[in-house]
C-alpha atoms as a PDB file:
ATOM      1  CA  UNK A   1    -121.798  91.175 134.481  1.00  0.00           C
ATOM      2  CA  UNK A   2    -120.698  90.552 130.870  1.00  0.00           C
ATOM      3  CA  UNK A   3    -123.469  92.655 129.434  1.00  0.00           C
ATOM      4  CA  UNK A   4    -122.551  96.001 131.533  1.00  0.00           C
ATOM      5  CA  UNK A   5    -119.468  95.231 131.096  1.00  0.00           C
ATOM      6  CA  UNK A   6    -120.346  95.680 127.153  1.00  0.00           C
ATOM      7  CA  UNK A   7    -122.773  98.570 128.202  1.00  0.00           C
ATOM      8  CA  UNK A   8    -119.979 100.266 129.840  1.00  0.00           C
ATOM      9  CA  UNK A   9    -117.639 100.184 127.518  1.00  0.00           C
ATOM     10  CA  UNK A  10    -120.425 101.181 124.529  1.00  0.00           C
ATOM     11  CA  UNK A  11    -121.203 104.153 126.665  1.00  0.00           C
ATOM     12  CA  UNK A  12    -117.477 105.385 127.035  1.00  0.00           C
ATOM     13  CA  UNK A  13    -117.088 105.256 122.980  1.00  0.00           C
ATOM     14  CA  UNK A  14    -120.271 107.183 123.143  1.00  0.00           C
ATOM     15  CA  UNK A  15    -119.197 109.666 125.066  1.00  0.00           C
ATOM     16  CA  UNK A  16    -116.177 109.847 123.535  1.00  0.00           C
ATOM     17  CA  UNK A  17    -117.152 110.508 119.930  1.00  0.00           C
ATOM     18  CA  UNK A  18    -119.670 112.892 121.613  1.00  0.00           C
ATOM     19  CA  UNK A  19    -117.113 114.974 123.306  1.00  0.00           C
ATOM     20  CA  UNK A  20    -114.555 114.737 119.873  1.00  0.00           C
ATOM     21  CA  UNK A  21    -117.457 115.826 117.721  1.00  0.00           C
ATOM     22  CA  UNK A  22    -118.000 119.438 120.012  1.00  0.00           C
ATOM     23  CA  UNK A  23    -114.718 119.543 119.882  1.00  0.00           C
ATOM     24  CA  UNK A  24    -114.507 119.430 116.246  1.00  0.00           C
ATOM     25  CA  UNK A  25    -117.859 121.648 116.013  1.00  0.00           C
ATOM     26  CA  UNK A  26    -115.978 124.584 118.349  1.00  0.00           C
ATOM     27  CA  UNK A  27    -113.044 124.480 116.390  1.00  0.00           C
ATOM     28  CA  UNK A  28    -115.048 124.031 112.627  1.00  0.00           C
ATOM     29  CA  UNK A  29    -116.991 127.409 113.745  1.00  0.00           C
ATOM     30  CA  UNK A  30    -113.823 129.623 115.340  1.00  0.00           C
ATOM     31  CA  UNK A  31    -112.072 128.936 111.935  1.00  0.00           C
ATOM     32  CA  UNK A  32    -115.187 130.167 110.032  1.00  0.00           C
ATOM     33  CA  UNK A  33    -115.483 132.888 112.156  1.00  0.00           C
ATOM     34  CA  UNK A  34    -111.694 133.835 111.597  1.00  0.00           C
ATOM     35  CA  UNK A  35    -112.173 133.545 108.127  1.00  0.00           C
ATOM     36  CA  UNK A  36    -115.617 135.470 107.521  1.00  0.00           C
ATOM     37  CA  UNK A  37    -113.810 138.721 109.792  1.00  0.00           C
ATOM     38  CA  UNK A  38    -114.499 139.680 113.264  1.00  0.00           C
ATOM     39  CA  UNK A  39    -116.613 142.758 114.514  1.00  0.00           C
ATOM     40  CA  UNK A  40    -116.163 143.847 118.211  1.00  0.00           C
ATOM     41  CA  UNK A  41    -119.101 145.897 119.723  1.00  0.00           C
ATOM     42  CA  UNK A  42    -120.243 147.723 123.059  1.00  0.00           C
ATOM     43  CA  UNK A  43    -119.569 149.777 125.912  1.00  0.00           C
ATOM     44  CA  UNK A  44    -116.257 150.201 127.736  1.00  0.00           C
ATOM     45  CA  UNK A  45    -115.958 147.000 129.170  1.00  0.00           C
ATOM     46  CA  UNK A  46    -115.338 145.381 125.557  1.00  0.00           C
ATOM     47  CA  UNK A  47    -113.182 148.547 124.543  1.00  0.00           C
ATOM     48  CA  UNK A  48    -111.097 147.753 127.247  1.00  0.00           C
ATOM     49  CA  UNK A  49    -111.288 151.066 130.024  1.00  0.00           C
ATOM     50  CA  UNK A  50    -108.826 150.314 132.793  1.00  0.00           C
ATOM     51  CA  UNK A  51    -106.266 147.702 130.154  1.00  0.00           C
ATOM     52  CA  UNK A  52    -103.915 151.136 129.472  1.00  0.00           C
ATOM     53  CA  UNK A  53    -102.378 150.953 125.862  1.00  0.00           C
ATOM     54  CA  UNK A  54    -105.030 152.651 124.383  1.00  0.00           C
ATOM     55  CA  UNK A  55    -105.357 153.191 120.224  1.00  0.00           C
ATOM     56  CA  UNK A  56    -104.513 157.048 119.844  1.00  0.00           C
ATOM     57  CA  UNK A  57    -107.251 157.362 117.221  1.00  0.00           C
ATOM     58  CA  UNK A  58    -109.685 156.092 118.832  1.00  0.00           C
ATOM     59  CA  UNK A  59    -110.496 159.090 121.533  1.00  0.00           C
ATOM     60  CA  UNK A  60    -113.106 159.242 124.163  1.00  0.00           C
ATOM     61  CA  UNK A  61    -114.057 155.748 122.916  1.00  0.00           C
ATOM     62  CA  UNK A  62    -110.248 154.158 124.592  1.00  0.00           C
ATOM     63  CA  UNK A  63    -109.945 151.043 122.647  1.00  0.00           C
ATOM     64  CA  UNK A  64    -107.098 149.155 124.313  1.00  0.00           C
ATOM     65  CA  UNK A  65    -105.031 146.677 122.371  1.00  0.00           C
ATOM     66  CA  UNK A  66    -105.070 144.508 125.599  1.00  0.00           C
ATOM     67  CA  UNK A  67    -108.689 144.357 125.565  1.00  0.00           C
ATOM     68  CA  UNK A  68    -110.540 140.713 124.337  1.00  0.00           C
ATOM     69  CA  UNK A  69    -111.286 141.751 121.065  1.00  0.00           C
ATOM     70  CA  UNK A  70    -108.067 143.014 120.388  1.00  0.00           C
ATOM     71  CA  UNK A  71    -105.880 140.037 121.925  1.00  0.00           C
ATOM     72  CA  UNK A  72    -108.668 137.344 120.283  1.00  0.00           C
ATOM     73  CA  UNK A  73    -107.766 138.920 117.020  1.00  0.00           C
ATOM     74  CA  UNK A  74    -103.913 138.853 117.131  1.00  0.00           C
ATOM     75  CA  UNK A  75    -103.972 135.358 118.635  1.00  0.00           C
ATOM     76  CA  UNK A  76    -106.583 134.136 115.554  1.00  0.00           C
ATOM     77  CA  UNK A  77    -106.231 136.736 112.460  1.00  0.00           C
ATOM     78  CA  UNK A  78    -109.602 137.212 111.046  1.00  0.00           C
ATOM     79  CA  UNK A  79    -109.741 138.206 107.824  1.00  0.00           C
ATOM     80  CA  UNK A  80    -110.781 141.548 108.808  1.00  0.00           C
ATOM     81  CA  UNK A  81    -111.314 143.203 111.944  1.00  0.00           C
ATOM     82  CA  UNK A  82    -113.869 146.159 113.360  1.00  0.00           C
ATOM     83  CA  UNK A  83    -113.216 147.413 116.541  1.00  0.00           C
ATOM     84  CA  UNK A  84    -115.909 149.665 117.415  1.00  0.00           C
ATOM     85  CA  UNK A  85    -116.801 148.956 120.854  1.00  0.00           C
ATOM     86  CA  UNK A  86    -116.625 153.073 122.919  1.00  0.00           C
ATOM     87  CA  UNK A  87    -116.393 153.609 126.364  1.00  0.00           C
ATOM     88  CA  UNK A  88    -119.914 155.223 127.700  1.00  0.00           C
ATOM     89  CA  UNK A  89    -121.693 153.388 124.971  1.00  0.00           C
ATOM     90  CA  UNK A  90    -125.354 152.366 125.773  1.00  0.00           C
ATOM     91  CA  UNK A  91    -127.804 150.189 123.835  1.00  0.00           C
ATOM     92  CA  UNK A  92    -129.014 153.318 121.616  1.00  0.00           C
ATOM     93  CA  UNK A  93    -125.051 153.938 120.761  1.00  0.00           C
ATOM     94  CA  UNK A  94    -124.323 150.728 119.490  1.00  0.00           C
ATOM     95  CA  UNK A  95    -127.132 151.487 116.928  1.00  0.00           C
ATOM     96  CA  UNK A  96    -126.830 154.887 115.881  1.00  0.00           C
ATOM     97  CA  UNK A  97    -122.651 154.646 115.285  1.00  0.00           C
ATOM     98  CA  UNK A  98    -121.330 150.927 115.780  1.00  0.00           C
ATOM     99  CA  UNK A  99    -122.831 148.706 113.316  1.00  0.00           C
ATOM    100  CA  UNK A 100    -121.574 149.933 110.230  1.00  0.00           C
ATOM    101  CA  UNK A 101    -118.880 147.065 109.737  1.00  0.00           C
ATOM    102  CA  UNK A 102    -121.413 143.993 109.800  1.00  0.00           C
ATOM    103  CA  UNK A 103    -122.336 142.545 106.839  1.00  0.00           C
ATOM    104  CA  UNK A 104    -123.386 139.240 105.311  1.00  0.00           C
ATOM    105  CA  UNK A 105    -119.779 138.252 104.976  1.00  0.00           C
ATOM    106  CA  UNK A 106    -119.371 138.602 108.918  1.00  0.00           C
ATOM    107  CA  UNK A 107    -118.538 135.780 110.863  1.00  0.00           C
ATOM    108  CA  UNK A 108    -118.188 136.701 114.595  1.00  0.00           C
ATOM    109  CA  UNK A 109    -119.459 139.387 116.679  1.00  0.00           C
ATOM    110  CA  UNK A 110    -118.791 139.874 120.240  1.00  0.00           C
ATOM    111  CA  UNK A 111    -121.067 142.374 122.086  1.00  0.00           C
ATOM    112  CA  UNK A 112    -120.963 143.464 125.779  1.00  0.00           C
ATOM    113  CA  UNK A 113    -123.679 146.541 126.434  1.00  0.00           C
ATOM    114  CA  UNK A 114    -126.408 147.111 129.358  1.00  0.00           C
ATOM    115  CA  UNK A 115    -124.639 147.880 131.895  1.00  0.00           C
ATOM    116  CA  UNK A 116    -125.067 151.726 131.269  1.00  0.00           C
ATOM    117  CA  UNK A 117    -128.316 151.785 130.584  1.00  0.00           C
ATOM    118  CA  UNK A 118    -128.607 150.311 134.039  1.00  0.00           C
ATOM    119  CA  UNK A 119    -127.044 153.045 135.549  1.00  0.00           C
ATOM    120  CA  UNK A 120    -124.079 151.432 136.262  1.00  0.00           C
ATOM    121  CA  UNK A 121    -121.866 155.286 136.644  1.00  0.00           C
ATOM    122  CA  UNK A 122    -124.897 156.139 138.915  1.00  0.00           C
ATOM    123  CA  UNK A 123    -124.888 153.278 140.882  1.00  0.00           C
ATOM    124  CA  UNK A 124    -121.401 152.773 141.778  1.00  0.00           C
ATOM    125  CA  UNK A 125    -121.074 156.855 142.472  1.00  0.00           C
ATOM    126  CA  UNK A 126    -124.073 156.695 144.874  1.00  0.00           C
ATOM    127  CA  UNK A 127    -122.997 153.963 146.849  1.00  0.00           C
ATOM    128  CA  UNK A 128    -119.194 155.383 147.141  1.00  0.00           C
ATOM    129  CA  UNK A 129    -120.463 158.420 148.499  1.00  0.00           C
ATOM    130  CA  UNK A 130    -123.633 157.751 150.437  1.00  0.00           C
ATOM    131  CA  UNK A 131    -125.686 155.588 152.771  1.00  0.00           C
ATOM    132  CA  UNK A 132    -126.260 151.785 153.015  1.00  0.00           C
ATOM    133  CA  UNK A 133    -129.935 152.480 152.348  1.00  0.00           C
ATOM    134  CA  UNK A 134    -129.568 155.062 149.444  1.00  0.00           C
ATOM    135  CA  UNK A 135    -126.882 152.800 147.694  1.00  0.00           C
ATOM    136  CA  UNK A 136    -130.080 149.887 147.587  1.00  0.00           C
ATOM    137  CA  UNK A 137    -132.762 152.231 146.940  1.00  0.00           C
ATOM    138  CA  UNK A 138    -130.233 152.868 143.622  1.00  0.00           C
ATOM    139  CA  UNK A 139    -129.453 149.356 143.396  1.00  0.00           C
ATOM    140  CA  UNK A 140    -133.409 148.607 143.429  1.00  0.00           C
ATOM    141  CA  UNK A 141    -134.612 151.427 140.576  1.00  0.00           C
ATOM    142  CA  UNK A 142    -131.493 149.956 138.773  1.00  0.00           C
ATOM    143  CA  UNK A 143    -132.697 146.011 138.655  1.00  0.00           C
ATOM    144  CA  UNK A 144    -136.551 147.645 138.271  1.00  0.00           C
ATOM    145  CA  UNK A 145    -134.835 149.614 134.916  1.00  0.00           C
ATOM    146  CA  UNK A 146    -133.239 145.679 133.968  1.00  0.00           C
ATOM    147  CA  UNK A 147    -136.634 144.107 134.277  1.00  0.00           C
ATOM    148  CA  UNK A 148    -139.367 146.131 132.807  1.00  0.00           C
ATOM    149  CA  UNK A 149    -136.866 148.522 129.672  1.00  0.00           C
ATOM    150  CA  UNK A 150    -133.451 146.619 129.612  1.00  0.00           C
ATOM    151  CA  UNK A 151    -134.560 143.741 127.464  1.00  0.00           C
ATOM    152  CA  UNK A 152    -136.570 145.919 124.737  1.00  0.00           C
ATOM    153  CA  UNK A 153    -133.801 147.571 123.981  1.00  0.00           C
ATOM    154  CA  UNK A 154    -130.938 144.795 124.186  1.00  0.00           C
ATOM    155  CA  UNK A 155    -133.869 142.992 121.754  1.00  0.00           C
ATOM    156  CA  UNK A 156    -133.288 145.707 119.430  1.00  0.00           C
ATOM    157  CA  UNK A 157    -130.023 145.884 119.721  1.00  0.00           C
ATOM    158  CA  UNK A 158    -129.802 142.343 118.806  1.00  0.00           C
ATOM    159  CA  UNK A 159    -131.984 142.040 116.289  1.00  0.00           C
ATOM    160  CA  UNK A 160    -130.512 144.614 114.408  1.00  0.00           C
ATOM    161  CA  UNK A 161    -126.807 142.767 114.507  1.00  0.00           C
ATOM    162  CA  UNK A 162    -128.481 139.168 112.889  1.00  0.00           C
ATOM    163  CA  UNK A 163    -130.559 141.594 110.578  1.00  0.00           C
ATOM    164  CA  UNK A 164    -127.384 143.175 109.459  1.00  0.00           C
ATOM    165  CA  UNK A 165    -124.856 139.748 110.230  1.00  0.00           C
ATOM    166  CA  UNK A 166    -127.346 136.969 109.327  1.00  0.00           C
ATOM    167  CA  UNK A 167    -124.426 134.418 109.321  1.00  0.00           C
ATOM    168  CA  UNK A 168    -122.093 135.869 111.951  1.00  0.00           C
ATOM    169  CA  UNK A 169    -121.479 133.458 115.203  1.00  0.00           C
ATOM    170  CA  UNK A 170    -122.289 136.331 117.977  1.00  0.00           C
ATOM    171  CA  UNK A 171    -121.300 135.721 121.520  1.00  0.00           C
ATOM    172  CA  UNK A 172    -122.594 138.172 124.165  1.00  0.00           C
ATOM    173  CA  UNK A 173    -120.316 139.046 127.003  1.00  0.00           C
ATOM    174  CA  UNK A 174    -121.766 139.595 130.628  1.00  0.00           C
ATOM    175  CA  UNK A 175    -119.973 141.329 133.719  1.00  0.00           C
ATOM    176  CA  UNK A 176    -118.180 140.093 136.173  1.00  0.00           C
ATOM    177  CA  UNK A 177    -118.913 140.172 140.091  1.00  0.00           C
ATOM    178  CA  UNK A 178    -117.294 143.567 141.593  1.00  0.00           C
ATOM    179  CA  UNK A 179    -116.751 142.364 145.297  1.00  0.00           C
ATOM    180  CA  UNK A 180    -114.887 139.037 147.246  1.00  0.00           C
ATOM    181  CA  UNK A 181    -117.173 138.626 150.295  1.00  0.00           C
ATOM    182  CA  UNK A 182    -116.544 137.949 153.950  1.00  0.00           C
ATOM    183  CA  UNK A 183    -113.292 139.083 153.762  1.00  0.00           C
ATOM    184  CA  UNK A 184    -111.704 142.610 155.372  1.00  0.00           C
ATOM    185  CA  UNK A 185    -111.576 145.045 152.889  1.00  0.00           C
ATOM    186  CA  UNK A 186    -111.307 149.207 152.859  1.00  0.00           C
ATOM    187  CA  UNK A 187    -113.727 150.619 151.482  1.00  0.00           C
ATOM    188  CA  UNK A 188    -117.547 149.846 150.579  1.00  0.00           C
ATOM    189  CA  UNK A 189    -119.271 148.135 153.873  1.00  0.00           C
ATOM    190  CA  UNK A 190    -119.682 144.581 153.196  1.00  0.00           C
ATOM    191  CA  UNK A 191    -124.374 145.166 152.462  1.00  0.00           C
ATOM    192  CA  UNK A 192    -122.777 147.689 149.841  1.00  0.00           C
ATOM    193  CA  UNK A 193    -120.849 145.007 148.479  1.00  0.00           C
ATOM    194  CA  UNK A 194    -122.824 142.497 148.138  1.00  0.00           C
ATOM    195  CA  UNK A 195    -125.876 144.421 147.225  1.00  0.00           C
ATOM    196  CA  UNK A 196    -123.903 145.167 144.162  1.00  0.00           C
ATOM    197  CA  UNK A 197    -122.736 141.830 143.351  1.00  0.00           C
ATOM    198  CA  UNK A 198    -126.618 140.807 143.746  1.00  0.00           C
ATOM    199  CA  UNK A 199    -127.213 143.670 141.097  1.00  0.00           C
ATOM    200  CA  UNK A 200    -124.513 142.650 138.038  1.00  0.00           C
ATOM    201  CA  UNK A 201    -125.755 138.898 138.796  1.00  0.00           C
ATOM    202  CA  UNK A 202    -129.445 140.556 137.905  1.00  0.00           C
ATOM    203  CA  UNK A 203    -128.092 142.598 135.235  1.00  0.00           C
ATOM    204  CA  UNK A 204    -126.019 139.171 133.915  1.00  0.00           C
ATOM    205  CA  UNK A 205    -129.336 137.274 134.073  1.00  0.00           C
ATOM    206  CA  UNK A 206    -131.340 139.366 132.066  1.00  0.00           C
ATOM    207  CA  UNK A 207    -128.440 139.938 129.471  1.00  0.00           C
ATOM    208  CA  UNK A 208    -128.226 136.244 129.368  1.00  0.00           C
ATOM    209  CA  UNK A 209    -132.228 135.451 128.398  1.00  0.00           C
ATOM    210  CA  UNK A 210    -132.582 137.857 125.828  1.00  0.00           C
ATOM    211  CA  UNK A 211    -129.217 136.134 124.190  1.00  0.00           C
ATOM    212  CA  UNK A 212    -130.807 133.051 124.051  1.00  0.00           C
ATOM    213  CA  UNK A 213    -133.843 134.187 122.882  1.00  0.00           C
ATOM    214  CA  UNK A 214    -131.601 135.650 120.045  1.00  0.00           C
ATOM    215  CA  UNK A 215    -129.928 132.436 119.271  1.00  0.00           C
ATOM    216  CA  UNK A 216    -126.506 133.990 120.754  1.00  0.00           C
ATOM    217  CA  UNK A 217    -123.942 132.541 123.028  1.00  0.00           C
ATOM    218  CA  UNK A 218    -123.824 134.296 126.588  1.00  0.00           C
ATOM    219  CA  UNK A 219    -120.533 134.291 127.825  1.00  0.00           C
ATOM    220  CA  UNK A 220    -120.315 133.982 131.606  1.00  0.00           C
ATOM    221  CA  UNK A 221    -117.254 136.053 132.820  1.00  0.00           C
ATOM    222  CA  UNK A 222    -118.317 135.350 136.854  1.00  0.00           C
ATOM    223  CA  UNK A 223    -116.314 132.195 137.088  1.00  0.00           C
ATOM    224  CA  UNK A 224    -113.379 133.409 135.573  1.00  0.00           C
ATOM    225  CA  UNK A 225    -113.823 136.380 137.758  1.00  0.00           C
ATOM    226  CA  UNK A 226    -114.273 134.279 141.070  1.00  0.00           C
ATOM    227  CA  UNK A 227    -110.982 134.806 143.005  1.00  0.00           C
ATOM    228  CA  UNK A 228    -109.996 137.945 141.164  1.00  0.00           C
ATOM    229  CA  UNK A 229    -112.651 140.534 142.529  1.00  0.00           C
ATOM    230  CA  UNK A 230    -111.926 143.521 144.532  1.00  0.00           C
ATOM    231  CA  UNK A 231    -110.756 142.556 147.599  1.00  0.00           C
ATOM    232  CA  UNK A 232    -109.600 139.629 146.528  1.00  0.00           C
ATOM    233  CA  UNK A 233    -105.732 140.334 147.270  1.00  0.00           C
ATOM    234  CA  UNK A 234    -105.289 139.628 143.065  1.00  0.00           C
ATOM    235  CA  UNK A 235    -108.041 141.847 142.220  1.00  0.00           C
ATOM    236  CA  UNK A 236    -108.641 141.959 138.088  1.00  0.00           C
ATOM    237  CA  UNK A 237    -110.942 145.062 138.421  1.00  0.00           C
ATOM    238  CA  UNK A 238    -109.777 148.556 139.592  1.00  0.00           C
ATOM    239  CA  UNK A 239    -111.232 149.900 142.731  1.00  0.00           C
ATOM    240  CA  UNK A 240    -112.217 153.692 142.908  1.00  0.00           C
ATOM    241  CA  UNK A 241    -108.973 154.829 141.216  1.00  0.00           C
ATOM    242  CA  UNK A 242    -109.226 158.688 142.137  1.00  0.00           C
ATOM    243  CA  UNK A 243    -105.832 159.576 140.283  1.00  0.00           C
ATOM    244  CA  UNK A 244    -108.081 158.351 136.917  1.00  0.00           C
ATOM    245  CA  UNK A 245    -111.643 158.395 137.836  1.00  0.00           C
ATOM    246  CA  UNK A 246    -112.607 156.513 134.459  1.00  0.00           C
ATOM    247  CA  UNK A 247    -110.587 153.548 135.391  1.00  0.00           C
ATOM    248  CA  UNK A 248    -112.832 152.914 138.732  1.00  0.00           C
ATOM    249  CA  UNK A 249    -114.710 149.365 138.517  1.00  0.00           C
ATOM    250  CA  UNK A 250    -113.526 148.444 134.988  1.00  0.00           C
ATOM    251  CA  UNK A 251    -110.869 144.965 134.510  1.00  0.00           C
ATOM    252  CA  UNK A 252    -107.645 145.623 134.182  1.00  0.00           C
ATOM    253  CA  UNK A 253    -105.480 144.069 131.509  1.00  0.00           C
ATOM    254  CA  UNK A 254    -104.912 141.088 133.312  1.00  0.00           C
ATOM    255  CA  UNK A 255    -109.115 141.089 133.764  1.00  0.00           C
ATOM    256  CA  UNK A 256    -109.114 141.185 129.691  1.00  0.00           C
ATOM    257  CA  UNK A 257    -106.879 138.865 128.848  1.00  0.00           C
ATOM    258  CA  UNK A 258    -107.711 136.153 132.392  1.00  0.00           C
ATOM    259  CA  UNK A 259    -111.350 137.180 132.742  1.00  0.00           C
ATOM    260  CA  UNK A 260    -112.571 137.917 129.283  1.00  0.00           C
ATOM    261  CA  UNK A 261    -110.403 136.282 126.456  1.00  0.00           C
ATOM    262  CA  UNK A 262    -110.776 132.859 127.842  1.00  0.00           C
ATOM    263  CA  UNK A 263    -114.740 132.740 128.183  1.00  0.00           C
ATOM    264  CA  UNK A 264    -114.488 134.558 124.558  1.00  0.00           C
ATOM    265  CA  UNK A 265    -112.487 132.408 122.825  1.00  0.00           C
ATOM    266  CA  UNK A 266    -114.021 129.023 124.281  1.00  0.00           C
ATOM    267  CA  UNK A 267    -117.434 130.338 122.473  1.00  0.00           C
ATOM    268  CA  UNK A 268    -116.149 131.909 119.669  1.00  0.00           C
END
């Protein structure tokens, strides 16, 4: 009894020096990060579409100051800050016109891109306006695009952010899940729905792996997310918003700063 007793208690200490050290180790590498500047990258998802507030001189591209990147810099000042993320922006964008700011000096990058090269527009239009069956036909040349193209290119994408950022901490965002299931809700029929949900888990997946292969940090918005979809009664993403069609399936502000800023800033 004595000995596990001993065991027990050696086991706690262990765990709590093990648990103090990440701590210390999360904390050690934000405050790097913050001091080596910040570069924000991607599609409209990271520029914040659907927040409001946008920057005037930033045009088409709608960065919002109550998108992540934005709200992580205020809360943490960087030393400098790059906020090039555009709305529309695919894989091929982010390397012909984004990655101008990284350097050797960077130390944090934050990337969310894929989801156009997907289709995602396509997808989401189709399965608005037509059939159960032709919505997953879409769905299903959409995940085909995410398995055998998708990763090539996010490779290249990433690989050209360490070449240019060898000692930047990058964290790659994913997307959340569009639809609440089983519940009563206008709109998309409930195989639509969770067809789609399937699809950004897919999309999320995929995103995820070629990361890791990258030595990045995914960050997992779906649990945040959970409880805040559309149809959720508290949704964080705008529906089809036909008053501002560009708004349609992107978070709100409350989906940047609830959704996105807290799975950013835990792995930044």
């Amino acid at each position: 009894m004595r000995r596990s007793r001993i065991a027990l208690f050696l086991g706690s200490l262990l765990l709590a020096a093990t648990a103090a050290l990440t701590g210390a180790t999360t904390a050690q590498a934000s405050q790097q990060a913050a001091v080596g500047g910040y570069v924000a990258l991607g599609d409209s998802y990271a520029s914040g579409v659907g927040a409001g507030s946008y920057d005037s001189s930033s045009g088409d591209c709608k960065r919002s100051t109550k998108a992540y990147p934005y709200l992580w810099k205020t809360a943490h000042s960087p030393s400098s800050f790059a906020f090039t993320a555009c709305s529309g922006a695919r894989t091929g964008d982010v390397l012909s016109g984004q990655l101008g700011p990284l350097s050797t000096s960077t130390g944090l990058v934050s990337i969310s891109v894929g989801g156009n090269d997907a289709g995602f527009s396509d997808v989401m239009t189709t399965c608005l306006l037509q059939s159960d069956s032709t919505c997953l036909s879409r769905i299903a040349t959409a995940k085909a695009y995410v398995d055998s193209t998708l990763p090539g290119k996010l490779d290249g994408v990433y690989s050209a952010i360490r070449d240019r950022a060898p000692n930047a901490r990058v964290v790659v965002l994913g997307y959340p899940r569009f639809y609440k299931l089983g519940t009563s809700c206008i709109g998309l029929s409930e195989t639509k729905r969770k067809a789609i949900n399937d699809a950004a888990d897919h999309l999320d997946n995929a995103i995820a792996q070629r990361a890791g292969a990258h030595g990045f940090i995914f960050g997992d918005v779906r649990t945040t997310f959970t409880g805040h979809e559309i149809c959720s009664g508290n949704s964080w993403l705008h529906s089809v918003d036909w008053f501002n069609i560009g708004n349609s399936y992107h978070p709100t502000a409350a989906g940047q700063s609830g959704g996105y800023l807290p799975v950013f800033d835990a792995a930044a």
